[in-house]
Protein backbone atom coordinates (compact mmCIF):
# COMPACT_ATOMS: atom_id res chain seq x y z
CA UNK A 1 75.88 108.08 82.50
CA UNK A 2 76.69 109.13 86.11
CA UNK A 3 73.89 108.82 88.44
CA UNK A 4 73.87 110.05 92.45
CA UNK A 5 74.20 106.74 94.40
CA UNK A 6 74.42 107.73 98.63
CA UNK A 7 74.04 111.08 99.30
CA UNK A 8 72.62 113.81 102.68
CA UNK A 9 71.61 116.75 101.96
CA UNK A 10 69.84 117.53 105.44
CA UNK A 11 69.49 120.79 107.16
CA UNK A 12 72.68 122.74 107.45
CA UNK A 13 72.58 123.91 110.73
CA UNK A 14 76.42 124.00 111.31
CA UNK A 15 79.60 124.29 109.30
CA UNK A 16 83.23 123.05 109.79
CA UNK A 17 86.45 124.39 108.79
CA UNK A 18 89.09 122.11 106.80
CA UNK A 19 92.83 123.64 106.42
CA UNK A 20 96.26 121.75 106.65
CA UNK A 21 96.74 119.49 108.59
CA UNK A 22 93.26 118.58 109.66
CA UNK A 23 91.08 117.24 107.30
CA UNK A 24 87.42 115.99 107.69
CA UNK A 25 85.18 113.07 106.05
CA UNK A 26 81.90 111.19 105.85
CA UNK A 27 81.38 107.47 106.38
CA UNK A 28 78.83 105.95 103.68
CA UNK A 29 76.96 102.64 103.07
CA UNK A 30 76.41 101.63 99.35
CA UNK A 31 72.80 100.28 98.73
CA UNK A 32 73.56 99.13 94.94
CA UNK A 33 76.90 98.01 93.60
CA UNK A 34 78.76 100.71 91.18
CA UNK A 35 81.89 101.98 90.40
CA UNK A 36 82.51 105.82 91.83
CA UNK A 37 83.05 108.43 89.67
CA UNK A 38 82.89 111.67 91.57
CA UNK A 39 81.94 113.40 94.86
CA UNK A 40 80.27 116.25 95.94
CA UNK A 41 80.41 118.72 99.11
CA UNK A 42 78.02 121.56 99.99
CA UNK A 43 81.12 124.03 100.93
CA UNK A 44 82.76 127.50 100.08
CA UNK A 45 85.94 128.67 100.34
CA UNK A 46 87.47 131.92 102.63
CA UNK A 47 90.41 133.00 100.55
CA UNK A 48 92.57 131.54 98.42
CA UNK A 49 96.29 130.68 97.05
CA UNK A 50 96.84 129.75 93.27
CA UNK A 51 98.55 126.16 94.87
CA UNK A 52 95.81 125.42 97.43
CA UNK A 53 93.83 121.98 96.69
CA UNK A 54 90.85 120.06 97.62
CA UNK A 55 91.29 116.56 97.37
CA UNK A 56 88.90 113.62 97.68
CA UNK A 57 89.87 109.88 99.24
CA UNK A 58 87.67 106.64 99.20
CA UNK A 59 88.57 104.38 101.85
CA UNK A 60 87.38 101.49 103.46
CA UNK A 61 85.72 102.29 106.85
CA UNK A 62 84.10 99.02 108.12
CA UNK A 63 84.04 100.69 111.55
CA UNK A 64 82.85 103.86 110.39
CA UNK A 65 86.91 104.54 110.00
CA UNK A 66 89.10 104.94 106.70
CA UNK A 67 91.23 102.07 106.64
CA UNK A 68 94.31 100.34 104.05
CA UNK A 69 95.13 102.25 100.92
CA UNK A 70 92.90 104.63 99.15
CA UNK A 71 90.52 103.28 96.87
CA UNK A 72 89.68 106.44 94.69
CA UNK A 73 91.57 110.12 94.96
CA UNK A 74 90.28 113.79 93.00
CA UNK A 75 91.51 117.03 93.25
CA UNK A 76 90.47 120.47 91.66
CA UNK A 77 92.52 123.82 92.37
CA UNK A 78 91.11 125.76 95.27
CA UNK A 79 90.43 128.63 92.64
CA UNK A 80 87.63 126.58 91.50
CA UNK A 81 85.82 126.58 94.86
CA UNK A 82 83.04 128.67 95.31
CA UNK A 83 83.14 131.68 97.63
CA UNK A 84 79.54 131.35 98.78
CA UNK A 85 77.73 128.08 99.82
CA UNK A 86 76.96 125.46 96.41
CA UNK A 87 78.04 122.10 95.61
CA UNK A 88 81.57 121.67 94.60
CA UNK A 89 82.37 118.25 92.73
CA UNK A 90 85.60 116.34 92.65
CA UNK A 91 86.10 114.30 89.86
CA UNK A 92 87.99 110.95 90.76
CA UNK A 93 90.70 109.31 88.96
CA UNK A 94 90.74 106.70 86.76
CA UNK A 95 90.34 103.64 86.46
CA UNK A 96 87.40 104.28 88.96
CA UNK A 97 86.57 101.97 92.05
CA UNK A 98 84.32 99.69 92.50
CA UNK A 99 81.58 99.99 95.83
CA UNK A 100 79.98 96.84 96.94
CA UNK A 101 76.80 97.15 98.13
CA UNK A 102 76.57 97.10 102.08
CA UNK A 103 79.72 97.71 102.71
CA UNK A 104 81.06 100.75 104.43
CA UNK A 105 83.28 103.24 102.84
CA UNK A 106 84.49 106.85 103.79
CA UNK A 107 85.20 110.01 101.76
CA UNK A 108 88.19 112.05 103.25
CA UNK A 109 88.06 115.10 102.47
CA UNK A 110 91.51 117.67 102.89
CA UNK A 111 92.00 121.20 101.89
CA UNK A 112 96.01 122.17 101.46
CA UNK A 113 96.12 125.18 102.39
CA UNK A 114 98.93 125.40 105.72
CA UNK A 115 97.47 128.76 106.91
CA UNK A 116 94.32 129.06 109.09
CA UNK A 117 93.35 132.19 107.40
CA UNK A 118 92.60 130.13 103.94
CA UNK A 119 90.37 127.84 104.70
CA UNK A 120 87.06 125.87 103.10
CA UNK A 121 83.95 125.31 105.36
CA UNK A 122 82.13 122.01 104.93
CA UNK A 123 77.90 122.01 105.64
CA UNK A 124 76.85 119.78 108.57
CA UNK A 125 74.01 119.23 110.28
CA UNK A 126 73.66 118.56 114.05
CA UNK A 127 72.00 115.89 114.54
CA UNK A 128 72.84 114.16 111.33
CA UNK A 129 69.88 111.75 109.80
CA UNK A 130 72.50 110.05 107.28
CA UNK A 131 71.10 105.86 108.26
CA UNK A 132 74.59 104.74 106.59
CA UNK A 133 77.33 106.36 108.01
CA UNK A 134 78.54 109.15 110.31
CA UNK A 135 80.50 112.14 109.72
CA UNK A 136 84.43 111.83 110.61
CA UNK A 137 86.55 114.91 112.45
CA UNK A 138 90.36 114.01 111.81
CA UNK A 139 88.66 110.13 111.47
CA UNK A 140 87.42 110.40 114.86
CA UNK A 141 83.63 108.76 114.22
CA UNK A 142 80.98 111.36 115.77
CA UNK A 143 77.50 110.02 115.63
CA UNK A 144 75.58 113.09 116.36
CA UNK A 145 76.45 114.64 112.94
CA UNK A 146 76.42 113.89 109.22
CA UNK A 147 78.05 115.90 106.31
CA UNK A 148 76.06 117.11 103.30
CA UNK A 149 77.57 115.13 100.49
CA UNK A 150 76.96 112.88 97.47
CA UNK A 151 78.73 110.15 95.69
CA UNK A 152 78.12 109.47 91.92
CA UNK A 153 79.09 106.76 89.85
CA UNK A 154 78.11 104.36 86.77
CA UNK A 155 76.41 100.92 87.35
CA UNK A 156 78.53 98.20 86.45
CA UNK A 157 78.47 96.56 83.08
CA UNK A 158 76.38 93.08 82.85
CA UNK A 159 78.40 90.80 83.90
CA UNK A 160 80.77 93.63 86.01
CA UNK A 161 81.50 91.01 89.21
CA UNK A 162 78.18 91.42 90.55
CA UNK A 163 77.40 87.88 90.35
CA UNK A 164 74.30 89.07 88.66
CA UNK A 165 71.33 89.31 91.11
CA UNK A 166 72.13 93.24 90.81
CA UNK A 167 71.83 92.91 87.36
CA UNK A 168 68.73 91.29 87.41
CA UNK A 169 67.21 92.92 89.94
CA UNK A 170 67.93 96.24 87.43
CA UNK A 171 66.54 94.65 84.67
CA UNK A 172 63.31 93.30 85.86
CA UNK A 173 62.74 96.89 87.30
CA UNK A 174 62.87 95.48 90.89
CA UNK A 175 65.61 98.57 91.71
């Protein structure tokens, strides 16, 4: 069963605008080990086109920057976004990735759409009061905001290459 794992849901205070080519992202710090399932934004979208997407990355960020290959990727049609603010979920592929505790990871997030009239805004708040990451503008680290946005995923399997302590940590009800 998926369960929310990082997440910021602060005040939204301010609101930024995603369209081709720019896209925008949050940097995140995983207190328990998991694989990642889905994410969420607090967004809405102006307009529309039938072949407009939102799409989803997980990278590596160790300095608060997406780095390598992407470890997870989701889409959904922009015709599924909302037109007034609520929480929009991308589902991510399969087989899903798994986030090691304390490490740093970012979610890019990019809306297709070529034309500055169709666009999606993305919920911020200024100042941010995320502990485990910062928000990213075009991957450019800005440590002032945060994003509202939640990752979800599945605890690993007993035995999942966890080495354990995670495991038993769960078990004894220590986490």
């Amino acid at each position: 069963m998926a369960q929310r794992f990082e997440w910021y849901s602060g005040p939204m205070n301010e609101a930024t605008k995603m369209y081709e080519p720019f896209w925008k992202g949050q940097s995140f710090t995983p207190q328990i080990t998991h694989r990642i399932t889905s994410v969420r934004l607090f967004c809405y979208r102006v307009y529309s086109a039938l072949s407009f997407k939102l799409t989803a990355a997980i990278y590596a960020a160790p300095s608060n920057v997406p780095s390598g290959p992407s470890l997870a990727y989701g889409e959904i049609p922009a015709t599924s976004l909302p037109t007034g603010w609520n929480w929009v979920e991308v589902p991510l592929d399969v087989p899903f990735a798994t986030l090691q505790a304390g490490w740093k990871y970012a979610i890019a997030f990019h809306y297709t759409s070529t034309n500055s009239n169709y666009y999606v805004y993305w919920s911020i708040a200024n100042p941010g009061g995320y502990s485990g990451g910062v928000w990213l503008d075009q991957g450019s680290p800005n440590y002032t905001r945060d994003g509202r946005f939640e990752e979800w995923g599945a605890l690993l399997p007993a035995g999942g290459g966890t080495g354990g302590v995670t495991h038993r940590l769960i078990s004894s009800g220590a986490i």
